[in-house]
Protein backbone atom coordinates (compact mmCIF):
# COMPACT_ATOMS: atom_id res chain seq x y z
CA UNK A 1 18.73 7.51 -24.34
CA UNK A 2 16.33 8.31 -27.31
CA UNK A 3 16.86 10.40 -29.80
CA UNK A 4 14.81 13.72 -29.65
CA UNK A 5 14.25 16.38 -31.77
CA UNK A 6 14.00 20.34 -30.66
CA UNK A 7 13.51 23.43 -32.56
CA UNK A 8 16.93 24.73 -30.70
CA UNK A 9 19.01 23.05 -32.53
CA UNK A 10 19.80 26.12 -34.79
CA UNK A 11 21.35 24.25 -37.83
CA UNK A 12 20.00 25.95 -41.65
CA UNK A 13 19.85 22.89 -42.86
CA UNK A 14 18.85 22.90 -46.95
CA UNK A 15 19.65 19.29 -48.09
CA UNK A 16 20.48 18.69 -51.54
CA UNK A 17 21.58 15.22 -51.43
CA UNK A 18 18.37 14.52 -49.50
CA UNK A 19 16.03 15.41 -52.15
CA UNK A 20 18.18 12.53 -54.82
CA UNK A 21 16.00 9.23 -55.32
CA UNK A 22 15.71 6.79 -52.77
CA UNK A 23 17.91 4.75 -54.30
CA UNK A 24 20.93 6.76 -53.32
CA UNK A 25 21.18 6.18 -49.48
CA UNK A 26 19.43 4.45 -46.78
CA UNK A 27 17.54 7.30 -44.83
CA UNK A 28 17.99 6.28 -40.77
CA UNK A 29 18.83 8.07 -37.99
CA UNK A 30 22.12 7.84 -35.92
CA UNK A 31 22.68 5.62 -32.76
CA UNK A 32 21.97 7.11 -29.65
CA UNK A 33 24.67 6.60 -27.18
CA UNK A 34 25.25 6.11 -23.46
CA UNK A 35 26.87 9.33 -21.98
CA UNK A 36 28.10 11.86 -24.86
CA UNK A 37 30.73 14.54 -23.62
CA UNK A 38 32.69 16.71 -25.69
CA UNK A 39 36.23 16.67 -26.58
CA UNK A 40 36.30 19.83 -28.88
CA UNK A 41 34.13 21.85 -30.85
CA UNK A 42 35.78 23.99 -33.72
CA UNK A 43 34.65 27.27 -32.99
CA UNK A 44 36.14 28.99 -36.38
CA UNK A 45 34.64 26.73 -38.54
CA UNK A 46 31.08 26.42 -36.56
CA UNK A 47 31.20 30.75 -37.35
CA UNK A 48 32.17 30.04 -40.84
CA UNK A 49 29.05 27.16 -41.71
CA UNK A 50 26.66 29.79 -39.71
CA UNK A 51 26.42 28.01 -36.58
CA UNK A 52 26.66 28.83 -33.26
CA UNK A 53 29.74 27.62 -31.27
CA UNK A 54 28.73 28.63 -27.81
CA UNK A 55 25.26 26.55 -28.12
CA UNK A 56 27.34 23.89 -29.74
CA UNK A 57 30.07 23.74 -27.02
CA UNK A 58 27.47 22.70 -24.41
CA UNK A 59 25.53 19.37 -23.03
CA UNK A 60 22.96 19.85 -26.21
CA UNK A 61 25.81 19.88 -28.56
CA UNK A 62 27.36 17.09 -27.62
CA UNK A 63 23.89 15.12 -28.10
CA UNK A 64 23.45 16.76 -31.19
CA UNK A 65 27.43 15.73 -32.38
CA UNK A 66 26.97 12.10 -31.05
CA UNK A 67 23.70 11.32 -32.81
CA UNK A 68 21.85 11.18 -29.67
CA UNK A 69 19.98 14.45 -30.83
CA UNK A 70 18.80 14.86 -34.08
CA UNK A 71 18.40 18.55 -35.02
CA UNK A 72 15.30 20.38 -36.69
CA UNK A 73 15.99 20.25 -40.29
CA UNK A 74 18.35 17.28 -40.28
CA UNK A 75 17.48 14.11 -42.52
CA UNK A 76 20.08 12.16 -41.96
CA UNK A 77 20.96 9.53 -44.02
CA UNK A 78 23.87 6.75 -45.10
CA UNK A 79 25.38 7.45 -48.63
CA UNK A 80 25.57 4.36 -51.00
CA UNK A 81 28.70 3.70 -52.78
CA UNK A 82 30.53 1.04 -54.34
CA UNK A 83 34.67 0.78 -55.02
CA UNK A 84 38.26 -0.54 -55.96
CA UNK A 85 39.82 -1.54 -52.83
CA UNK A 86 43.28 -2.01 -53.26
CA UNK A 87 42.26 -2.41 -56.98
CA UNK A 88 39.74 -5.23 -56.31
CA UNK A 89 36.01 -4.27 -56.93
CA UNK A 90 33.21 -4.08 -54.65
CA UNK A 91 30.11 -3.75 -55.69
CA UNK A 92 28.20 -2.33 -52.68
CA UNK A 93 30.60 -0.24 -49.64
CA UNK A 94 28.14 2.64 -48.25
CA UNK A 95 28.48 4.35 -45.23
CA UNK A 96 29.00 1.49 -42.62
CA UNK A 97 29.02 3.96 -39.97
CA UNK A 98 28.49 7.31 -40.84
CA UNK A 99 25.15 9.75 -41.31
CA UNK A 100 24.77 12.93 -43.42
CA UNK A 101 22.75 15.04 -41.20
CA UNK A 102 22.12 17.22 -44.11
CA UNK A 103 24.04 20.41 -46.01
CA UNK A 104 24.54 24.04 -44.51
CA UNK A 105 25.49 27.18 -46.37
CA UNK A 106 28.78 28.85 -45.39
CA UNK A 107 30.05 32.34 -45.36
CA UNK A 108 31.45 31.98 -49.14
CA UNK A 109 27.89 31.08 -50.23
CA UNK A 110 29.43 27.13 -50.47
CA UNK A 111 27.28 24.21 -50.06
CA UNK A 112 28.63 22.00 -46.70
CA UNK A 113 28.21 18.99 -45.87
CA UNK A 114 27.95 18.29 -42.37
CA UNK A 115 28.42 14.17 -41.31
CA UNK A 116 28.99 12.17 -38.10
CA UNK A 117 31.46 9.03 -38.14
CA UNK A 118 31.43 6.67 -35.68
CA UNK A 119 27.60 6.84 -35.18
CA UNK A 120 26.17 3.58 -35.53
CA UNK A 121 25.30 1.02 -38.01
CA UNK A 122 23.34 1.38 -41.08
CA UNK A 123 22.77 -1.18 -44.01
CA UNK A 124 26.03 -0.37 -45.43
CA UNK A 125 28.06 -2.00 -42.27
CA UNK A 126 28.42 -5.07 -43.30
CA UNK A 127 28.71 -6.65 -40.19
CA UNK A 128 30.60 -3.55 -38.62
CA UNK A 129 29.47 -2.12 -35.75
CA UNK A 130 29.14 1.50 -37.08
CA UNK A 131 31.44 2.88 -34.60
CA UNK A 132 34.76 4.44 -34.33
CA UNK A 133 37.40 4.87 -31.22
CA UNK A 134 38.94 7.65 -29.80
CA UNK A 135 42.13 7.63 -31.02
CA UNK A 136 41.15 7.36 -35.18
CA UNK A 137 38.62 10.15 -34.23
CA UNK A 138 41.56 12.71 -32.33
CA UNK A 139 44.11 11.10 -36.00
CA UNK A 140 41.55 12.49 -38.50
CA UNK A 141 40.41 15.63 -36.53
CA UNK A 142 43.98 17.02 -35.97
CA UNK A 143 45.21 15.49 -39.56
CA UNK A 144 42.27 17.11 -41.46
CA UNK A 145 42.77 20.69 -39.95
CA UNK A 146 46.34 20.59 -39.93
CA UNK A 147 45.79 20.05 -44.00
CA UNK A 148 43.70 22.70 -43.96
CA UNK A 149 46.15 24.90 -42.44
CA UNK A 150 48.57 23.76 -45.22
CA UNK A 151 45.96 25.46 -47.48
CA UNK A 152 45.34 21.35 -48.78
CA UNK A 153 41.63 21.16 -50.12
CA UNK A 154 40.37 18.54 -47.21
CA UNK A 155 37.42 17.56 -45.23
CA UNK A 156 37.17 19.56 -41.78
CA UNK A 157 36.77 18.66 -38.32
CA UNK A 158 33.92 20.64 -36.88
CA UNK A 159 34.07 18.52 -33.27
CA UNK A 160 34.95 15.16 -31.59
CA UNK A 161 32.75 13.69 -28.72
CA UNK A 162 33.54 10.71 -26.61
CA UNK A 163 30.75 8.44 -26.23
CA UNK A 164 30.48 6.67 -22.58
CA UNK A 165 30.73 3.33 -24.49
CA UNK A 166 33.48 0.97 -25.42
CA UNK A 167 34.75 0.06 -28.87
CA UNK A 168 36.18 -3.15 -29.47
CA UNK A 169 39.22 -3.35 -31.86
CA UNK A 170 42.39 -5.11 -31.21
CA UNK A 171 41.96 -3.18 -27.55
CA UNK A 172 39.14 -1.96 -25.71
CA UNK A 173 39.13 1.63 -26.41
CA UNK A 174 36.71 4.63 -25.51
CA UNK A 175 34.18 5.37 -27.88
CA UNK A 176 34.16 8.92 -29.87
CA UNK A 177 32.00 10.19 -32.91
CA UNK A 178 33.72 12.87 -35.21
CA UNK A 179 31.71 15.28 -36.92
CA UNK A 180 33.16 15.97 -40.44
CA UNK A 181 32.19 18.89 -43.18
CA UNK A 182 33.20 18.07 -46.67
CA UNK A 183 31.90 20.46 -49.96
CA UNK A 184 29.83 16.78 -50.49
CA UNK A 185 30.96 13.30 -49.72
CA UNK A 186 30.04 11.89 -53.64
CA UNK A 187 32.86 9.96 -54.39
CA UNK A 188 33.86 8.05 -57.57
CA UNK A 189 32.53 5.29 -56.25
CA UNK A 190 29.15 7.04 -56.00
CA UNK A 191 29.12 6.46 -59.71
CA UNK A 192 30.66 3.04 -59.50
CA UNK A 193 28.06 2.45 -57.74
CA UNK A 194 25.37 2.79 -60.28
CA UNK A 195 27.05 2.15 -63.57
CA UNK A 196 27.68 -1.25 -62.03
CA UNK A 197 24.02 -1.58 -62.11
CA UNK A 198 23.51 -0.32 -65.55
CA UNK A 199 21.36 3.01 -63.61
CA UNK A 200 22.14 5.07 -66.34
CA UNK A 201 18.76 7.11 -65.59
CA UNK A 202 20.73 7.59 -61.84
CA UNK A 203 24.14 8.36 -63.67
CA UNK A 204 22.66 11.49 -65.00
CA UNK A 205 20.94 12.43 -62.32
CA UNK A 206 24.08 12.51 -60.15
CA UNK A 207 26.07 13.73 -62.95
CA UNK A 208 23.46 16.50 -63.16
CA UNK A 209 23.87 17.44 -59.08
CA UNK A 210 27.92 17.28 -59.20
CA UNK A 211 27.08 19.33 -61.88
CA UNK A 212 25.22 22.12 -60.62
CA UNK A 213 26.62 21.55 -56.79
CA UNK A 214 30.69 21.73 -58.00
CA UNK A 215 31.21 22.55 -61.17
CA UNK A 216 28.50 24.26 -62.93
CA UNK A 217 30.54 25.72 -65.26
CA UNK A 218 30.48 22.72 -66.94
CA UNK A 219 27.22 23.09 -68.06
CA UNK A 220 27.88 25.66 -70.43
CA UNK A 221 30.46 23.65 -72.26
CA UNK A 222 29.54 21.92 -75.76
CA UNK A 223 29.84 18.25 -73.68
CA UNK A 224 29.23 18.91 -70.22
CA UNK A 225 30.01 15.42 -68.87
CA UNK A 226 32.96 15.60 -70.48
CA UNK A 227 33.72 18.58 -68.88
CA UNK A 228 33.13 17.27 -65.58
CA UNK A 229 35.70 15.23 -66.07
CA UNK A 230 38.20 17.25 -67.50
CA UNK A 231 37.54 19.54 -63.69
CA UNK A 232 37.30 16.59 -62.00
CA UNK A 233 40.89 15.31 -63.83
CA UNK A 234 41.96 18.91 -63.10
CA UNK A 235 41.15 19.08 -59.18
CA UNK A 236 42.33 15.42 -58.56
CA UNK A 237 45.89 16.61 -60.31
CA UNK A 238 46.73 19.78 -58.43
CA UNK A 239 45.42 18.24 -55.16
CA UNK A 240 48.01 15.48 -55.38
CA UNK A 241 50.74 17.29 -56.07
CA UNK A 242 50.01 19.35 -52.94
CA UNK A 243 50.01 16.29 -51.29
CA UNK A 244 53.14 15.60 -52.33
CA UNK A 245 55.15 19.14 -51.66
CA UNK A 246 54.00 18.63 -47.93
CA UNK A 247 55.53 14.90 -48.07
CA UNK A 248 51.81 13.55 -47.12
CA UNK A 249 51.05 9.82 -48.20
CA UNK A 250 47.65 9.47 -47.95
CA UNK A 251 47.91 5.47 -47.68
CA UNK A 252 44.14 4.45 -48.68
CA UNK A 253 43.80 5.81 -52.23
CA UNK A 254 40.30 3.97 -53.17
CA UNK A 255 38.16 4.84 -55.42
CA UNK A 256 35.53 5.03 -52.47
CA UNK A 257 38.08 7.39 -51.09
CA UNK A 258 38.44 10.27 -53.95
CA UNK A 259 36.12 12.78 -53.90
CA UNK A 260 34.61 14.14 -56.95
CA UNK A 261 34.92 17.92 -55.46
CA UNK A 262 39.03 17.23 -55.40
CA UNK A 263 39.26 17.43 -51.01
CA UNK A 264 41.35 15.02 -49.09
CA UNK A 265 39.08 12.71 -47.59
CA UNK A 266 39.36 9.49 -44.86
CA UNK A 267 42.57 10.02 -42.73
CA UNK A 268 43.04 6.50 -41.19
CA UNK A 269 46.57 4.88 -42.34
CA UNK A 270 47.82 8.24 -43.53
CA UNK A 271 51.05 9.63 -42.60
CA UNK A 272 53.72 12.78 -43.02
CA UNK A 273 57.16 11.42 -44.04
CA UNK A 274 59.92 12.32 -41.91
CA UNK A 275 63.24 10.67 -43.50
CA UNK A 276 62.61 11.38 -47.37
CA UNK A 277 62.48 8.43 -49.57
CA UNK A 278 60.11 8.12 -52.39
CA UNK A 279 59.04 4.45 -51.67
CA UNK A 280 57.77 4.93 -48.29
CA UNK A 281 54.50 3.60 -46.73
CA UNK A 282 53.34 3.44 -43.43
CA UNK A 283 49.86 1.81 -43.97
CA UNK A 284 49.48 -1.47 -42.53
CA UNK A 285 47.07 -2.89 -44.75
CA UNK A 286 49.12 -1.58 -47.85
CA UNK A 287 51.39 -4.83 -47.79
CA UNK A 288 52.52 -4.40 -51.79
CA UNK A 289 53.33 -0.58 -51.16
CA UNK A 290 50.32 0.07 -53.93
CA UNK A 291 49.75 3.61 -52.30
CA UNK A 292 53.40 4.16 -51.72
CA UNK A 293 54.72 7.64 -51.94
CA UNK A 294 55.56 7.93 -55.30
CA UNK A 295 52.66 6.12 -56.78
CA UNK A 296 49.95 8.27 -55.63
CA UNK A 297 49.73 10.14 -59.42
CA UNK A 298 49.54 6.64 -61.38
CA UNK A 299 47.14 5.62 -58.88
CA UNK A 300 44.89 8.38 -59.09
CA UNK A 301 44.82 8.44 -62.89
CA UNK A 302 44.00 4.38 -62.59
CA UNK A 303 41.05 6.24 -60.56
CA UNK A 304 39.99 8.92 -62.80
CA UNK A 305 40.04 5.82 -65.62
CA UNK A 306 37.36 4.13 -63.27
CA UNK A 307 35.41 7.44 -62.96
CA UNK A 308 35.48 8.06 -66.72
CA UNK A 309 34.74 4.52 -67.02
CA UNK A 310 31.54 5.14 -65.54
CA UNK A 311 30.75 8.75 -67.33
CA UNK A 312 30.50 7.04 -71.29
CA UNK A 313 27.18 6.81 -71.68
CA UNK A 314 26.88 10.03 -70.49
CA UNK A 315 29.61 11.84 -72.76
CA UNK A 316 28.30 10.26 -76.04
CA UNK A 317 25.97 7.84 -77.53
CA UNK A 318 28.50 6.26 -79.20
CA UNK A 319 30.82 3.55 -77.17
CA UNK A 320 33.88 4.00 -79.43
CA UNK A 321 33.63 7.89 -79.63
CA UNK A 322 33.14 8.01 -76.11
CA UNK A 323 36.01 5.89 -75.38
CA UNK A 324 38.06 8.32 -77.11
CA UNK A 325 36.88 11.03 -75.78
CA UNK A 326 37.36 10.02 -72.06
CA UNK A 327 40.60 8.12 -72.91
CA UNK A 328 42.06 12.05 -74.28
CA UNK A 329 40.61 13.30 -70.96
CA UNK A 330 42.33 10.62 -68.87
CA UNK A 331 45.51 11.07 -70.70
CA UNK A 332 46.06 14.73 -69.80
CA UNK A 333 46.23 13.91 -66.15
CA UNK A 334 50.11 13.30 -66.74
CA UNK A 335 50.56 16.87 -67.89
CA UNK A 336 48.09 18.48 -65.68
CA UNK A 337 50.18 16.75 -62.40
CA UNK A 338 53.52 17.45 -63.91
CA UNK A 339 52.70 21.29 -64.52
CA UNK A 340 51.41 21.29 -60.43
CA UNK A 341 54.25 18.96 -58.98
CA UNK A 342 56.89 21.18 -61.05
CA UNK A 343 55.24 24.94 -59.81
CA UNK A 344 55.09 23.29 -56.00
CA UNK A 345 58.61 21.89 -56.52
CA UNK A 346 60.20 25.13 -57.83
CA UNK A 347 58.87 27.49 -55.10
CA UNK A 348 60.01 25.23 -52.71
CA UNK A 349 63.52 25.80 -53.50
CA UNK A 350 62.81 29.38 -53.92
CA UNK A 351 62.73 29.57 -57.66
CA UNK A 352 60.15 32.20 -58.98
CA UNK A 353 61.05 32.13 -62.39
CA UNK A 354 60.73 29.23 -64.76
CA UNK A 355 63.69 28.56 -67.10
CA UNK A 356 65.03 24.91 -68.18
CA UNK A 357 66.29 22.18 -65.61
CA UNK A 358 64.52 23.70 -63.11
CA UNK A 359 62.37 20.34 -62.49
CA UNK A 360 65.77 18.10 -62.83
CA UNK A 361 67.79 20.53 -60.39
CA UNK A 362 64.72 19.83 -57.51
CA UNK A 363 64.63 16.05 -58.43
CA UNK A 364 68.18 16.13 -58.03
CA UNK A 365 67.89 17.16 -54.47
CA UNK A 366 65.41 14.87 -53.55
CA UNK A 367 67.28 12.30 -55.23
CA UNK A 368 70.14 13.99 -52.60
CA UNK A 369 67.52 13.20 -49.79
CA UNK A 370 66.80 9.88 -49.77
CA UNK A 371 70.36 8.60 -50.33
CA UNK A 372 71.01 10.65 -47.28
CA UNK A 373 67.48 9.59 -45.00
CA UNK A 374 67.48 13.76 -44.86
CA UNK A 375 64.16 15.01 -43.09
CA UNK A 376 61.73 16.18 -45.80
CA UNK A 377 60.35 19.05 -44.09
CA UNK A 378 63.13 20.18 -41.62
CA UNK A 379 65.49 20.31 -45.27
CA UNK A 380 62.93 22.83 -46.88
CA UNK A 381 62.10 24.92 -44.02
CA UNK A 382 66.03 25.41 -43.76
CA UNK A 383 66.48 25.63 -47.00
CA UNK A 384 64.42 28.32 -46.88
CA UNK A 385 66.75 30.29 -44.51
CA UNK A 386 69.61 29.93 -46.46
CA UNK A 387 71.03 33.35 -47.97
CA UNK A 388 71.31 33.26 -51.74
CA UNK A 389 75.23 34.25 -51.89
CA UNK A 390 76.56 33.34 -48.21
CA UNK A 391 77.16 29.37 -47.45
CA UNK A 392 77.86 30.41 -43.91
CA UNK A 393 74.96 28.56 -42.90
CA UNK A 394 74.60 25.70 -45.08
CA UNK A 395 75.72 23.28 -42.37
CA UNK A 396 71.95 23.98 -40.80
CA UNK A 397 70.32 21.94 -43.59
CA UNK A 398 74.02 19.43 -44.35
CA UNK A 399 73.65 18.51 -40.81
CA UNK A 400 70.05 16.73 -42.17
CA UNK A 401 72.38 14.51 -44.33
CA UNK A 402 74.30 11.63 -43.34
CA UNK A 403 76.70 12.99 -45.76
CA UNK A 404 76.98 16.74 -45.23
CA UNK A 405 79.01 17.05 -48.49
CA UNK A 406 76.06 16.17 -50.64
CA UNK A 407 73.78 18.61 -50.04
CA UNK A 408 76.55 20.80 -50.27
CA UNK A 409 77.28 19.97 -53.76
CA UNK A 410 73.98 20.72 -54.30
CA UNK A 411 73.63 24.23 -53.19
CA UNK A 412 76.32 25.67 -55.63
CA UNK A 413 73.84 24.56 -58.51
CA UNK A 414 71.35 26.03 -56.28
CA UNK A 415 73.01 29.36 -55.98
CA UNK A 416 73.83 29.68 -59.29
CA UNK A 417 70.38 28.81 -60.09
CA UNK A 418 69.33 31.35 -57.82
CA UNK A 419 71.35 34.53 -59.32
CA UNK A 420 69.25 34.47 -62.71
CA UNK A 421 66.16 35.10 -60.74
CA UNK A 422 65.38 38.81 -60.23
CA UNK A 423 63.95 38.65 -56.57
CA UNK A 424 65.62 39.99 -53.60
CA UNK A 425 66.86 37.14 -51.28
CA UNK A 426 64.50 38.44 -48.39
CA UNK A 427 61.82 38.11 -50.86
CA UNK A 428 62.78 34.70 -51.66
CA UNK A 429 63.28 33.40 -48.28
CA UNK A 430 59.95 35.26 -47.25
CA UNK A 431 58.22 33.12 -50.17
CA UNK A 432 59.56 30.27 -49.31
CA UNK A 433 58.70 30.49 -45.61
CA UNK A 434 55.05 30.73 -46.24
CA UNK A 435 55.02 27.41 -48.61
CA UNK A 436 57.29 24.91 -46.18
CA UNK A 437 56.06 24.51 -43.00
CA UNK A 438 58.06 24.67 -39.54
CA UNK A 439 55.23 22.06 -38.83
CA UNK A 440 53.56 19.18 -39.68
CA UNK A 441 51.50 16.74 -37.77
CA UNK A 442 54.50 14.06 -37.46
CA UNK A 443 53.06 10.45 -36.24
CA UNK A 444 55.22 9.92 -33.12
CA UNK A 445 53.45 13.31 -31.95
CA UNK A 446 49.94 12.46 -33.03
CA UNK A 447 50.75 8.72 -31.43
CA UNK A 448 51.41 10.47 -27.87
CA UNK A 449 47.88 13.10 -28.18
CA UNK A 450 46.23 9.12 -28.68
CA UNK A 451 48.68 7.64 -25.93
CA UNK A 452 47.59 10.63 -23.89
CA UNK A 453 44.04 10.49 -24.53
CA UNK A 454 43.14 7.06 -23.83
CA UNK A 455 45.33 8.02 -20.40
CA UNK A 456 41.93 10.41 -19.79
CA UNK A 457 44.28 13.36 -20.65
CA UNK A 458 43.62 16.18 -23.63
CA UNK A 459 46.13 18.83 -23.37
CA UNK A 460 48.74 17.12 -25.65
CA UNK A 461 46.17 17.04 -28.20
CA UNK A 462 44.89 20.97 -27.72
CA UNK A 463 48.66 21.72 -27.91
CA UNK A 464 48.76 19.96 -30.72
CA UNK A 465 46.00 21.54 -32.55
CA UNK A 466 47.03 25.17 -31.39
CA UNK A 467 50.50 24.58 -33.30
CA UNK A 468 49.42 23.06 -36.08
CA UNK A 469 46.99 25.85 -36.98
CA UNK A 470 49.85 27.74 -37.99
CA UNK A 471 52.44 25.81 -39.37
CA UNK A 472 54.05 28.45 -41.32
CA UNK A 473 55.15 30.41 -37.86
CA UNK A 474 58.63 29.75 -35.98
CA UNK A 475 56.79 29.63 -32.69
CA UNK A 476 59.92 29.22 -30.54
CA UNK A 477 58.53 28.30 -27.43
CA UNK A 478 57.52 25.02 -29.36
CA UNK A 479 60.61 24.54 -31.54
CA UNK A 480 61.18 21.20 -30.29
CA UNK A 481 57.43 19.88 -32.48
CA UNK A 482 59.60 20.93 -35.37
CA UNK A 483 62.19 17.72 -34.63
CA UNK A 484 62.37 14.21 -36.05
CA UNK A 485 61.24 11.66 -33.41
CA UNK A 486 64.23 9.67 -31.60
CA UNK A 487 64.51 6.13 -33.09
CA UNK A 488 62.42 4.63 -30.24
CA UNK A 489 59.75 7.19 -31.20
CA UNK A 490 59.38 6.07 -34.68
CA UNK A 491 55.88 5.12 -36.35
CA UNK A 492 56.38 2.77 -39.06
CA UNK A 493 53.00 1.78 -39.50
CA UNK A 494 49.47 3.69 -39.13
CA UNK A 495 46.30 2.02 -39.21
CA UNK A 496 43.01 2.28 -40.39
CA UNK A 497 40.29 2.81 -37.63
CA UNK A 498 37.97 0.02 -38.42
């Protein structure tokens, strides 16, 4: 198959990204493949980026969402980038098998990007093949829009095709393409990228576009690069402690996998905890727990230190002043997280008001948690039941604990904790049931919509989907997604899909 063009194609492409120097990506067109079907098309989201989902969901889209198509107004192109990996720099990553096809305005008036992975090679593979396999496509498509219905800042999942072609891993698999919309894909290691090269004439000029594209605010300030990092410090805090009120690990934390506009990004060895403990991992790569639970706020400030890093020419003329300057800015990251991980923490246990040893009374149940392997999100959502004055119920969440009596100690601080605040308990329990989720995309379930999949069957995974859109509802008649897996349905690793 070749790849056509056609005036049909009914994308508004305006791309910003496109118009950069050369220097910045390696313009080429996608891969065509063998026999593109579709698997799903995201109908809310193709509305919301001013598309059409019924011309989409049909033979031309899938063409279009495989790269076999390329669309009027598309100028697609692979993104260079550089990175820490596991805190050991390279100097030149890229897109190895991804295209931009170019940027879309959305109903909010936001800039969208709109990018295929899985799609073929480009000069950024190095010695990949460019493509991806079902299953990491059906992991990151369900993952990304179930963080989306957590109201996480993520990439989306705008459709999934399968490819007619085989992808060789440590399997055979079936070949799929995902088609992903981030606010941009600029990472910090876009500007690794070029202040390892000394491009300071490219530093500004992405600088400049972050700028104007995320945070143009920024340019009014008195140092606007320094303001740029101050948001960027600013997103990059709040976003992880979000992460971490939903028990998410994301398991890759990169530089090349941080983007500057503060969205989740790159769902491949990422997992939702079910048994609390703050050391876990699941990634398989992550051998040294680096990107373990817990350490996701040291690591990305050790990020944010690379991006600032690579902003000091840019902040001031002077090396030593601008090493102060961007040190300060990195330094407030502690602060910033702190404030976000202690709000998150303290609604969770349904405290509206802030008064002293607040923070220490929810470490305290954590700390309750993991000495008891309680279930992180089946002990909030409980919680969350629980009547302010009446421990008639308590033995809902105890029964979480290997020692019942534990929790239980803990929910006469609790209580008492509770009476100073001036809510009514329904308004409490009605708070806290729209901020801990009934349900989260647990692994053993996302393992069977693969296990299914690759078995030629798709319901488990638009089940899937159609519960996890609203994860905040009891939905009774699926009650049973809310449960722990069984010990032989454990995942203790995830993988990344290259």
């Amino acid at each position: 198959m070749n790849v056509t063009t056609n005036n049909s194609a009914h994308f508004p492409f305006d791309n910003s990204y496109a118009r950069l120097p050369e220097r910045f990506y390696a313009r080429l067109s996608p891969t065509p493949v063998s026999d593109p079907v579709l698997i799903k098309i995201n109908h809310p989201l193709a509305r919301h980026l001013g598309l059409d989902p019924d011309f989409l969901d049909s033979p031309k889209g899938a063409e279009i969402f495989s790269g076999s198509h390329v669309a009027e107004g598309s100028d697609p192109l692979a993104m260079a980038y550089a990175g820490h990996q596991f805190g050991g720099w390279v100097s030149q990553l890229g897109d190895g098998r991804a295209h931009l096809l170019g940027e879309v305005i959305d109903g909010d008036g936001m800039r969208r990007d709109i990018q295929l992975k899985g799609s073929g090679p480009t000069p950024y593979s190095r010695s990949g093949d460019g493509r991806a396999g079902i299953g990491p496509v059906l992991r990151e498509y369900v993952v990304s829009e179930a963080m989306a219905a957590l109201n996480i800042p993520t990439t989306r999942a705008l459709a999934a095709v399968t490819t007619g072609e085989k992808v060789f891993r440590d399997d055979v698999v079936p070949g799929a393409v995902l088609t992903r919309v981030a606010s941009s894909h600029i990472r910090i290691g876009t500007f690794q990228f070029f202040a390892a090269r000394q491009d300071m004439d490219a530093l500004k000029i992405l600088a400049d576009h972050v700028i104007d594209r995320h945070y143009p605010e920024a340019r009014e300030a008195e140092n606007p690069y320094l303001s740029l990092l101050q948001h960027v410090i600013d997103r990059q805090a709040a976003l992880i402690a979000k992460w971490m009120a939903v028990g998410f690990i994301h398991g890759v934390m990169n530089t090349d996998n941080m983007l500057i506009s503060g969205e989740t990004i790159d769902y491949g060895p990422c997992a939702f905890m079910d048994s609390y403990h703050p050391d876990m991992v699941f990634s398989s790569i992550d051998h040294m727990g680096r990107y373990a639970y817990q350490n996701q706020p040291t690591i990305a400030q050790w990020n944010l230190a690379s991006f600032a890093s690579c902003l000091l020419g840019l902040i001031h003329g002077d090396q030593d002043s601008a090493i102060r300057a961007a040190e300060a800015a990195v330094n407030t990251f502690g602060d910033r997280f702190d404030a976000a991980w202690s709000a998150a923490f303290r609604a969770k246990i349904g405290l509206g008001e802030e008064r002293d040893g607040d923070v220490a009374l929810a470490q305290d149940l954590l700390g309750r948690m993991a000495e008891n392997k309680a279930d992180f999100t089946l002990t909030f959502r409980r919680l969350s039941g629980l009547s302010g004055q009446d421990a008639g119920a308590d033995a809902s969440v105890g029964a979480l604990f290997e020692n019942p009596a534990s929790f239980n100690e803990w929910a006469v601080k609790w209580r008492a904790r509770l009476a100073l605040e001036s809510s009514s308990d329904g308004a409490r329990q009605s708070a806290m049931g729209a901020i801990n989720p009934a349900y989260i995309p647990r692994n053993h379930r996302v393992e069977q919509v693969i296990m299914a999949a690759l078995e030629g069957d798709l319901g488990p995974f638009e089940r899937l989907l159609d519960i996890l859109s609203a994860p905040f509802d009891e939905q009774p008649s699926n009650a049973a997604y809310q449960q722990p897996p069984r010990p032989d349905e454990i995942v203790h690793e995830t993988f990344c899909g290259t």
